[in-house]
C-alpha atoms as a PDB file:
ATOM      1  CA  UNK A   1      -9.793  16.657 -17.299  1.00  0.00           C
ATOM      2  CA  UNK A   2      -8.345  13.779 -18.205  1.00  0.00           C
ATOM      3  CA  UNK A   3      -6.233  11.509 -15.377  1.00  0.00           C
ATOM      4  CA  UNK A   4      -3.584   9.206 -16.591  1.00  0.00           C
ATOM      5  CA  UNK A   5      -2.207   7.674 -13.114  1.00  0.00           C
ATOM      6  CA  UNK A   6      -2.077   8.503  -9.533  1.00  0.00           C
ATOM      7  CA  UNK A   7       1.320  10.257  -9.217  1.00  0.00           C
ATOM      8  CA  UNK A   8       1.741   9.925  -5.448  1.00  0.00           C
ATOM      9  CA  UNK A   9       0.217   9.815  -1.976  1.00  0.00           C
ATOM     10  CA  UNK A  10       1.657  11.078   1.430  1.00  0.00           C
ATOM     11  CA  UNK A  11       0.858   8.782   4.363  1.00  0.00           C
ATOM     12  CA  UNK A  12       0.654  10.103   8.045  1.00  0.00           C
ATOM     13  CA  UNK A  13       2.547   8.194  10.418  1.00  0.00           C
ATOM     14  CA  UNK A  14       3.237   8.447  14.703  1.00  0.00           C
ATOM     15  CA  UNK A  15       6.439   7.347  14.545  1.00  0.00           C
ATOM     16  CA  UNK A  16       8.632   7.188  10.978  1.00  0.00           C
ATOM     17  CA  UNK A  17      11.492   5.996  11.969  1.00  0.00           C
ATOM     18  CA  UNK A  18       9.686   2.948  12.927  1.00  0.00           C
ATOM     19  CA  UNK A  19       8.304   2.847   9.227  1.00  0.00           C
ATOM     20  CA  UNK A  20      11.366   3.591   7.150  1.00  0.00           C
ATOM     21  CA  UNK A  21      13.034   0.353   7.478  1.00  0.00           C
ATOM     22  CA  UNK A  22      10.078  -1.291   7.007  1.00  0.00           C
ATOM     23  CA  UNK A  23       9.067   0.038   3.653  1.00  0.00           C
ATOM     24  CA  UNK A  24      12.578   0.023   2.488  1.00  0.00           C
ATOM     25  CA  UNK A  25      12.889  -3.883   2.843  1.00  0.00           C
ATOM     26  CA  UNK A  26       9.544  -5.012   1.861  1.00  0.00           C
ATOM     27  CA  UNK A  27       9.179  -3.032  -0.777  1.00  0.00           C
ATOM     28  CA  UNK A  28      12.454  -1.695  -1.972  1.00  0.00           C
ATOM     29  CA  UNK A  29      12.036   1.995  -1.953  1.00  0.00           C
ATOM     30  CA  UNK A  30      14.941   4.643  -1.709  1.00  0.00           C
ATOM     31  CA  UNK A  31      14.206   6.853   1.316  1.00  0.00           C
ATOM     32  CA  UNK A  32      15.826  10.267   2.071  1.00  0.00           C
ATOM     33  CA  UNK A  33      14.498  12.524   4.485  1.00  0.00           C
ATOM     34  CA  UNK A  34      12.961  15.792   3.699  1.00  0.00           C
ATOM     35  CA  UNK A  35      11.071  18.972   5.828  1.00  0.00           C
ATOM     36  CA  UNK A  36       7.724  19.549   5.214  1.00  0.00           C
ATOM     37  CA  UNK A  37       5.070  21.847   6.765  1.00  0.00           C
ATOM     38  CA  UNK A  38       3.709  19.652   8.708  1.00  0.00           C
ATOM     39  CA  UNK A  39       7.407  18.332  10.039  1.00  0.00           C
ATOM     40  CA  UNK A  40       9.341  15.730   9.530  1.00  0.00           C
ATOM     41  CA  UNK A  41       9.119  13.149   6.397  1.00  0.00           C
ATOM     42  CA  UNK A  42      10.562  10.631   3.589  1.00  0.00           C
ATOM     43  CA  UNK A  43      10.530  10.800   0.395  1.00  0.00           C
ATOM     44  CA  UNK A  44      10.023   7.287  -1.088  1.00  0.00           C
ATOM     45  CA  UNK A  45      10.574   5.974  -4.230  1.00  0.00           C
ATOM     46  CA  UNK A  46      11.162   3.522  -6.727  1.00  0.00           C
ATOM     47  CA  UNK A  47      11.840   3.423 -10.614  1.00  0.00           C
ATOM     48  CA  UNK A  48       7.971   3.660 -11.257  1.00  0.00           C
ATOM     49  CA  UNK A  49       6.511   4.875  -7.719  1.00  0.00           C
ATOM     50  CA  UNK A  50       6.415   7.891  -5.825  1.00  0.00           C
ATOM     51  CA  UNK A  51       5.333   7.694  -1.892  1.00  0.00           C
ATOM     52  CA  UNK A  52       5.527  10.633   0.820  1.00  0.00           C
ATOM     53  CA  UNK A  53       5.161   9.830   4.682  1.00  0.00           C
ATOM     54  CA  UNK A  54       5.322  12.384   7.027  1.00  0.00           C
ATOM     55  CA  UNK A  55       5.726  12.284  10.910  1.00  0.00           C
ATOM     56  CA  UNK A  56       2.418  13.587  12.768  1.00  0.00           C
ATOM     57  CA  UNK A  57       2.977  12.117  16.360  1.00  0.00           C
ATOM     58  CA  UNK A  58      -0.374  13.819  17.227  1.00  0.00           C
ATOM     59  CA  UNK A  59      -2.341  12.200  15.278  1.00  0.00           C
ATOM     60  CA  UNK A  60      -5.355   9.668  16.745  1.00  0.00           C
ATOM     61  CA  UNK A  61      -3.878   6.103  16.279  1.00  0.00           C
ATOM     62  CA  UNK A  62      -7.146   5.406  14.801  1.00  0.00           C
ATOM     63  CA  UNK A  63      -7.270   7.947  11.869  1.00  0.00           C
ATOM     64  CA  UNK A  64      -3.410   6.410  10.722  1.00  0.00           C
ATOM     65  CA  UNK A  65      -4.904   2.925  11.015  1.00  0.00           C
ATOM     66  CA  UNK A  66      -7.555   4.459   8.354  1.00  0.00           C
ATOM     67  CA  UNK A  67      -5.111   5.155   5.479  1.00  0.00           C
ATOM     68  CA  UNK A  68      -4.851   2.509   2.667  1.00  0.00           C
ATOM     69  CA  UNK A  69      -2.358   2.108  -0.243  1.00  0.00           C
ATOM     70  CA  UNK A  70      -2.533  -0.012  -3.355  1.00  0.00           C
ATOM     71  CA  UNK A  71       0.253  -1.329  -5.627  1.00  0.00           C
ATOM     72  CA  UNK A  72       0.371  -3.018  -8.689  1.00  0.00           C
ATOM     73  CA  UNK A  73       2.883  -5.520  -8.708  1.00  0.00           C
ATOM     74  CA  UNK A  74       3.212  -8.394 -11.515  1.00  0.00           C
ATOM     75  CA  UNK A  75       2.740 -11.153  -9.555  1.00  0.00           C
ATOM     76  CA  UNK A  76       0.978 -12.046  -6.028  1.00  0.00           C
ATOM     77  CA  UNK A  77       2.682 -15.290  -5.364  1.00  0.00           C
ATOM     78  CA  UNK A  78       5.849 -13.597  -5.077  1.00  0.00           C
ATOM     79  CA  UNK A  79       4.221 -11.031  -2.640  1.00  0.00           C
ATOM     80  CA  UNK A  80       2.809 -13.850  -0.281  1.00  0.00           C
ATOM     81  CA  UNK A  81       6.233 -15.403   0.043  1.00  0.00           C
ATOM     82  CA  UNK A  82       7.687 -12.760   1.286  1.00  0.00           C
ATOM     83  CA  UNK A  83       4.906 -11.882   3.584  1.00  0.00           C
ATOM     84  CA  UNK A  84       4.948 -15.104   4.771  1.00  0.00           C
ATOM     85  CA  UNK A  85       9.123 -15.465   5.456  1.00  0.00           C
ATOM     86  CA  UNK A  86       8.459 -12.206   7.108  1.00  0.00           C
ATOM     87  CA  UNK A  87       5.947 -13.790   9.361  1.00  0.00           C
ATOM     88  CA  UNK A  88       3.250 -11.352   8.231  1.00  0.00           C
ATOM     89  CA  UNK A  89      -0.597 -12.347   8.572  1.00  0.00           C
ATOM     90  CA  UNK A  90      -2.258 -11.261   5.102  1.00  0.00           C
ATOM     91  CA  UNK A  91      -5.712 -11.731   3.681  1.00  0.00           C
ATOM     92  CA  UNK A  92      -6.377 -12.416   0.139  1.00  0.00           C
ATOM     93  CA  UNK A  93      -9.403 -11.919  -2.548  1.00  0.00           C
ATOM     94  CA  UNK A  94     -10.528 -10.415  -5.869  1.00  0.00           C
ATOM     95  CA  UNK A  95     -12.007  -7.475  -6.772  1.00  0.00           C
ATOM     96  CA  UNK A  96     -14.626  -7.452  -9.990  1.00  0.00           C
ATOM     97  CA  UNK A  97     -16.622  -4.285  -9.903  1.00  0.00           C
ATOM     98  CA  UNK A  98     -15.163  -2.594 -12.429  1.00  0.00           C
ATOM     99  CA  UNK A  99     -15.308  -2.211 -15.779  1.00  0.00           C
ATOM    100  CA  UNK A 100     -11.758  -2.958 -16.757  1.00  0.00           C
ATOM    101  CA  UNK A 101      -8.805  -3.489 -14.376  1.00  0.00           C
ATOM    102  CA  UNK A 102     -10.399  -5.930 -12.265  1.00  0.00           C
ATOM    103  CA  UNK A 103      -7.684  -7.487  -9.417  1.00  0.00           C
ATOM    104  CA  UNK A 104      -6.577 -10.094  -7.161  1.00  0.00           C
ATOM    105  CA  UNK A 105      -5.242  -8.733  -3.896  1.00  0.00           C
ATOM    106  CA  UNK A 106      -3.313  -9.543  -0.877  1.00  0.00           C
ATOM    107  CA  UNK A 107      -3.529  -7.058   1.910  1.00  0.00           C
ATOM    108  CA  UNK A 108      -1.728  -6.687   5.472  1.00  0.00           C
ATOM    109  CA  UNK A 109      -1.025  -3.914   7.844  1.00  0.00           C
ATOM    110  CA  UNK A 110       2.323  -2.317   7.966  1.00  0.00           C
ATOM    111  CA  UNK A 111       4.174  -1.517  11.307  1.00  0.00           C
ATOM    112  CA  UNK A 112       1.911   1.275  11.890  1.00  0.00           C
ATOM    113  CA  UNK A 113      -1.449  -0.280  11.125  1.00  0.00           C
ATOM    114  CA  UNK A 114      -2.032   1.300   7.697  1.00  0.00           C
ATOM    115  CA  UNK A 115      -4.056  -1.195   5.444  1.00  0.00           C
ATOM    116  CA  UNK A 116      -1.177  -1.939   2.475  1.00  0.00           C
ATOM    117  CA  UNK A 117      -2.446  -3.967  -0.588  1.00  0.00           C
ATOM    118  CA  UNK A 118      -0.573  -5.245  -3.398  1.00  0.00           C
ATOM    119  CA  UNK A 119      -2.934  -6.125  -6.693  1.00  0.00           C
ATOM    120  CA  UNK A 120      -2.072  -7.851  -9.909  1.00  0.00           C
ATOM    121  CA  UNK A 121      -4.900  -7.517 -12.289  1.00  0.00           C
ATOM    122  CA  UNK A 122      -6.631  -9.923 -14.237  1.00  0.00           C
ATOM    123  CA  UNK A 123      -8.711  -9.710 -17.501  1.00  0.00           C
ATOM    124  CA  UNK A 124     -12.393  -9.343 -16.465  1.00  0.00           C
ATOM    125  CA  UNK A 125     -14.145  -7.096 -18.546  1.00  0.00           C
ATOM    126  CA  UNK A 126     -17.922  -7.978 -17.823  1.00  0.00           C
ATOM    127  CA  UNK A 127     -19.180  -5.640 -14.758  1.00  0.00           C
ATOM    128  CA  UNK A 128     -20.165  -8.345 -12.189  1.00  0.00           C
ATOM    129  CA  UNK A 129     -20.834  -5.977  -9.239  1.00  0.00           C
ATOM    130  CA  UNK A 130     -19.034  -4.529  -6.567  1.00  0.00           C
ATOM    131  CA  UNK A 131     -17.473  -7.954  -5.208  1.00  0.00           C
ATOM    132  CA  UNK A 132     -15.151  -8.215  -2.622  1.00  0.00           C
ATOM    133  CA  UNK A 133     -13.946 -11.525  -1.583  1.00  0.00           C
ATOM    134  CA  UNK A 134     -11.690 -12.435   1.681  1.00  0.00           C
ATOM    135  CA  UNK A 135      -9.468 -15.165   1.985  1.00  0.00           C
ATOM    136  CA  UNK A 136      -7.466 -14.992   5.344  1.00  0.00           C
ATOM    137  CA  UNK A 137      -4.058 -16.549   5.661  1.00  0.00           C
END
């Protein structure tokens, strides 16, 4: 088997109408709502990303706080602006385990408390170990 890209990942909120709004203005997505098994949801997306949340008022706080979602955007600075007119608190490294797609990254939890991370790679192609650096803002 041989994967090209992640296609898409469903996120499990408490509460998504608190969530729509939010993902629609930081990020741009087109939302419409749509029935799943599991309830309620969104369907989220953009020219090149695909994004389902789905309602699960059940669930533990602390397992929704768990979830994490990466995207590649073009250019951090931009991202960290707009974080920061928003008001959001961020935190900021690199990433240089890999062998190829290495990345800077700015990260920040959305209304629900899922970890969301934006990442604009850079050219390291030497392994260097599984580093993780923090910068808080």
């Amino acid at each position: 088997m041989q994967l090209r890209a992640i296609d898409h990942v469903t996120l499990y909120v408490r509460d998504l109408d608190a969530v729509r709004p939010y993902y629609e203005e930081v990020f741009g997505f087109s939302c419409s709502e749509l029935r799943t098994e599991a309830g309620r949801g969104l369907q989220l997306e953009t020219d090149s990303v695909h994004l389902f949340i789905v309602e699960a008022p059940e669930r533990d706080p602390g397992s929704v706080r768990m979830q994490h979602v990466s995207f590649e955007v073009a250019e951090l600075g931009a991202v960290a602006r707009q974080l920061d007119s928003r008001g959001e608190a961020y935190e900021t490294g690199q990433y240089s385990g890999f062998r190829s797609r290495n990345y800077r990254w700015i990260e920040w939890r959305d209304p629900e408390g899922i970890r969301v991370e934006c990442v604009e790679h850079i050219e390291h192609r030497v392994r260097q170990g599984p580093e993780r650096r923090t910068e808080r803002t």
